[in-house]
N, C-alpha and C. Protein backbone atom coordinates (compact mmCIF):
# COMPACT_ATOMS: atom_id res chain seq x y z
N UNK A 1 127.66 175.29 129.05
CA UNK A 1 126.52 174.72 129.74
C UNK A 1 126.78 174.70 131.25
N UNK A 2 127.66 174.47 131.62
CA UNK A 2 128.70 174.29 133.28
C UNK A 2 128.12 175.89 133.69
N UNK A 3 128.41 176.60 132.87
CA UNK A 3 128.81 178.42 133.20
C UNK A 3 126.81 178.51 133.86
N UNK A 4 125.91 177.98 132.76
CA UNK A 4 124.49 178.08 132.81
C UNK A 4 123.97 177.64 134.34
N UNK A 5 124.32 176.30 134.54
CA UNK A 5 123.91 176.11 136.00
C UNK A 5 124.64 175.95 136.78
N UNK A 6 125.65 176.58 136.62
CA UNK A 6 126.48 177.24 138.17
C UNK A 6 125.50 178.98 137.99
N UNK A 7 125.07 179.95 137.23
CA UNK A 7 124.88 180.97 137.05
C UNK A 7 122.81 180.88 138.24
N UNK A 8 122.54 180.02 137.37
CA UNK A 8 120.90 179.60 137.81
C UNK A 8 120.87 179.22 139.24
N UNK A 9 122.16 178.48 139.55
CA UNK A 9 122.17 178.23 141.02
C UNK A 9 122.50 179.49 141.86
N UNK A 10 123.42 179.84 141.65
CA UNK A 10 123.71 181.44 142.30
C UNK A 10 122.38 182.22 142.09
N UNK A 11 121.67 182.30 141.45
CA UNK A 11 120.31 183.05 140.96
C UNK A 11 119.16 182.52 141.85
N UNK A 12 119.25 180.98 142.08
CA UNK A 12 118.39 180.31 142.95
C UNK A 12 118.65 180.75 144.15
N UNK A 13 120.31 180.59 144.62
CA UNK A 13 120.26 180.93 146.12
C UNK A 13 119.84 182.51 146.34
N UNK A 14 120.59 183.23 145.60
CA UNK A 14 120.19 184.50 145.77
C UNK A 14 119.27 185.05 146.30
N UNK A 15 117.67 184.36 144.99
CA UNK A 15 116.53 184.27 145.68
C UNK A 15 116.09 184.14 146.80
N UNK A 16 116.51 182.79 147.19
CA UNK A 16 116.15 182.39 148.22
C UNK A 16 116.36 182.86 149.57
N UNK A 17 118.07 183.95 149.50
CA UNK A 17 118.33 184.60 150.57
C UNK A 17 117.55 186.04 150.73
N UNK A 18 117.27 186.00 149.74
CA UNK A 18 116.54 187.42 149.58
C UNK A 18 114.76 187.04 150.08
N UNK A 19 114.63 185.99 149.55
CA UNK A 19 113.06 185.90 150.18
C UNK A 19 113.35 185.39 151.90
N UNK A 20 114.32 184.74 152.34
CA UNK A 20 114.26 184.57 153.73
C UNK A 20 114.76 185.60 154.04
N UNK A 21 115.04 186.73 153.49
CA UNK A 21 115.39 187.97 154.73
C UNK A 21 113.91 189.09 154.53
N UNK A 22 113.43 188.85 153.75
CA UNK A 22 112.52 189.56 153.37
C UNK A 22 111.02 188.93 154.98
N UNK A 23 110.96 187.60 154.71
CA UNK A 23 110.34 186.83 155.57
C UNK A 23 110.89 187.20 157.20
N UNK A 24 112.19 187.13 157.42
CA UNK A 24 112.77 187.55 158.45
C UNK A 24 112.06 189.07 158.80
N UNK A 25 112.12 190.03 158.07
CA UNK A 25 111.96 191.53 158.48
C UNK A 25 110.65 191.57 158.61
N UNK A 26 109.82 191.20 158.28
CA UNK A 26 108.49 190.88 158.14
C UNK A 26 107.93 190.23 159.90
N UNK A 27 108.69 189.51 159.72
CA UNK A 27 108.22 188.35 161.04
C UNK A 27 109.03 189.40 162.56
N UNK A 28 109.98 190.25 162.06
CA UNK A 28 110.58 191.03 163.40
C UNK A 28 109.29 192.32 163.88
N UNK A 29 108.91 192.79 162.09
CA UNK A 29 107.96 193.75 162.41
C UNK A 29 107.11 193.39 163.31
N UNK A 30 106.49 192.26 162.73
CA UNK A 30 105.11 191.93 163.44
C UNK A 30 105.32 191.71 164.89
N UNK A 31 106.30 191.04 165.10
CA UNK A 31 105.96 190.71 166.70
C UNK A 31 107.20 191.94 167.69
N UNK A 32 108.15 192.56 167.15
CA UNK A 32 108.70 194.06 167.78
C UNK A 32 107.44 194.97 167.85
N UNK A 33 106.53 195.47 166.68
CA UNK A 33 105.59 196.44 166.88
C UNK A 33 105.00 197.27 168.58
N UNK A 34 104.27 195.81 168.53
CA UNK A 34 103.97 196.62 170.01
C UNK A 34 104.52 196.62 171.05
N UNK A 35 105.51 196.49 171.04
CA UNK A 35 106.88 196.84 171.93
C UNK A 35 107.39 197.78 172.26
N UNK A 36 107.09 198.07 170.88
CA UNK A 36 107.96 199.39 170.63
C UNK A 36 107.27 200.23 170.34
N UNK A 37 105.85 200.19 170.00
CA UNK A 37 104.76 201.14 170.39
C UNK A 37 104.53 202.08 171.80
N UNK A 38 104.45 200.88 172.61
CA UNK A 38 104.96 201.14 173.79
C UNK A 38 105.78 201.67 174.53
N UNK A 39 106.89 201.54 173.99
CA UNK A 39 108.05 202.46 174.83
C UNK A 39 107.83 204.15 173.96
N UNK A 40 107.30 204.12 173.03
CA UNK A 40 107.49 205.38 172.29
C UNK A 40 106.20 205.90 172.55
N UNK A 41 105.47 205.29 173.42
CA UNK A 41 103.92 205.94 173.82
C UNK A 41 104.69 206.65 175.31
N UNK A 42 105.38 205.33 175.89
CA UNK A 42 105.79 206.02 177.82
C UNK A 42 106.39 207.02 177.15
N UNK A 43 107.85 207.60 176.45
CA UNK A 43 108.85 208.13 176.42
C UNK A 43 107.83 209.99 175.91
N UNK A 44 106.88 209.91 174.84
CA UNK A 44 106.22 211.13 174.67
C UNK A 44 105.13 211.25 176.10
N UNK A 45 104.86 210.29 176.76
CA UNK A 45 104.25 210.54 177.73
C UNK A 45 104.93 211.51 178.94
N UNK A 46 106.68 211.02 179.23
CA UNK A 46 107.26 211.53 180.01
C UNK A 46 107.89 212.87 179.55
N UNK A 47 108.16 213.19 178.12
CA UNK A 47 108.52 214.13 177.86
C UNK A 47 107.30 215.36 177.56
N UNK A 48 105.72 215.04 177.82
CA UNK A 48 105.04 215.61 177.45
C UNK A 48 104.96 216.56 179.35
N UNK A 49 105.19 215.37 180.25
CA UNK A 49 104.93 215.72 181.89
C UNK A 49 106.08 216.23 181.53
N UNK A 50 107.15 216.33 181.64
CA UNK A 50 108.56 217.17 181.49
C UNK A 50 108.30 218.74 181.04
N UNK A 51 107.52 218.98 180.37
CA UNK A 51 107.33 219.59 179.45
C UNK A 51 106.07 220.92 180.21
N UNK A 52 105.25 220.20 180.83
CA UNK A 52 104.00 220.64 181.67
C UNK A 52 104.50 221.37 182.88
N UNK A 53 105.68 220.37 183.32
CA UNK A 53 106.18 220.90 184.55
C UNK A 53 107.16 221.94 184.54
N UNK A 54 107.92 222.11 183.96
CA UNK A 54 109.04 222.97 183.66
C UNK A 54 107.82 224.28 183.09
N UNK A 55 106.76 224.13 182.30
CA UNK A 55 105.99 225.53 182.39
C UNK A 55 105.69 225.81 182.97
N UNK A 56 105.02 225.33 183.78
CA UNK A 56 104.53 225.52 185.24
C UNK A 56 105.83 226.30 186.45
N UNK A 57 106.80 225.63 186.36
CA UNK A 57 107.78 226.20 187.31
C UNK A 57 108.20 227.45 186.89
N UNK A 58 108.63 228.02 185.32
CA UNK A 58 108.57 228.90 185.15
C UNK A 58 107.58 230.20 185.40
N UNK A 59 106.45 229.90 185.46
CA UNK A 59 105.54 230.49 185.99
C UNK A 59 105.17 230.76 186.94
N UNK A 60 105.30 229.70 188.18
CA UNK A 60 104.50 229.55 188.96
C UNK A 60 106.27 230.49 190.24
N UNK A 61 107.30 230.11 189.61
CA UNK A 61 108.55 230.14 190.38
C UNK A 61 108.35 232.00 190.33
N UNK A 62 108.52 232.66 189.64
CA UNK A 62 108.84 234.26 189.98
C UNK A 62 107.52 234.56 190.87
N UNK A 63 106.14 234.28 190.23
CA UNK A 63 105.33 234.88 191.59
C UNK A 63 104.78 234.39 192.11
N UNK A 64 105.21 233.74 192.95
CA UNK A 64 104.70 232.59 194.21
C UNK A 64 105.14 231.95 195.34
N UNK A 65 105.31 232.71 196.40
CA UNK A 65 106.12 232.35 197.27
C UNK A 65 105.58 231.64 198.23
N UNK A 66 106.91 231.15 198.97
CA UNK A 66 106.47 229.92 199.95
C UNK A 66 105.45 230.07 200.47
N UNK A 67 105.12 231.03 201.30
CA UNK A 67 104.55 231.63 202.37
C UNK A 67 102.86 231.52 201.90
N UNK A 68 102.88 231.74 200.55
CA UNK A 68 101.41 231.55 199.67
C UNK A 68 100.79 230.51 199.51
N UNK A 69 101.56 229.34 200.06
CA UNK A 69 101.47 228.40 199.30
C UNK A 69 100.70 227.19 200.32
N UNK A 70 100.71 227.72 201.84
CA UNK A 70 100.38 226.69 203.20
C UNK A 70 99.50 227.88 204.14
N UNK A 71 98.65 227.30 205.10
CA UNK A 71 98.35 228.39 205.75
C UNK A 71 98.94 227.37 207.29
N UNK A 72 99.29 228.38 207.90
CA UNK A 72 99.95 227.30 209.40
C UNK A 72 98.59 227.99 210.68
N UNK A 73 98.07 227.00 211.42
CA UNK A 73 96.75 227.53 212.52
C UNK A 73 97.58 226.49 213.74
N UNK A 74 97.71 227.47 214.69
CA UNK A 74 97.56 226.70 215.35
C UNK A 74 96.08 226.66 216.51
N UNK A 75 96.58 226.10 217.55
CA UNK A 75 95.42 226.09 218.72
C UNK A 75 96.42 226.80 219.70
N UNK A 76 94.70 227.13 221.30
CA UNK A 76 95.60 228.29 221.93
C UNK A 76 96.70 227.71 222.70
């Protein structure tokens, strides 16, 4: 009978650690979310401009020279 509720108690806590971590991960989701929405919105944002620019330089770098690029006027 000793063996029974020492066994039910270990079974109780068990539970109980298992529903407060369950509650825990739950309660991190909700309020980390848009946090971290956020940084993973900037980070494809900057790697998307990373991405724009480096095509561009490839392109724009073999035919396009300085000289094309300003017109200089002066006066007499």
């Amino acid at each position: 009978m000793y063996c029974r509720r020492r066994r039910r108690r270990w079974l109780r806590l068990a539970g109980f650690v298992l529903t407060a971590v369950v509650v825990l991960l739950y309660v991190l989701e909700r309020t980390l979310r848009p946090s971290l929405e956020a940084v993973i919105r900037h980070t494809i944002q900057i790697r998307a401009t990373e991405a724009i620019n480096r095509a561009i330089l490839e392109r724009v770098a073999g035919s396009v020279r300085y000289e094309d690029l300003y017109l200089v006027r002066t006066n007499q």
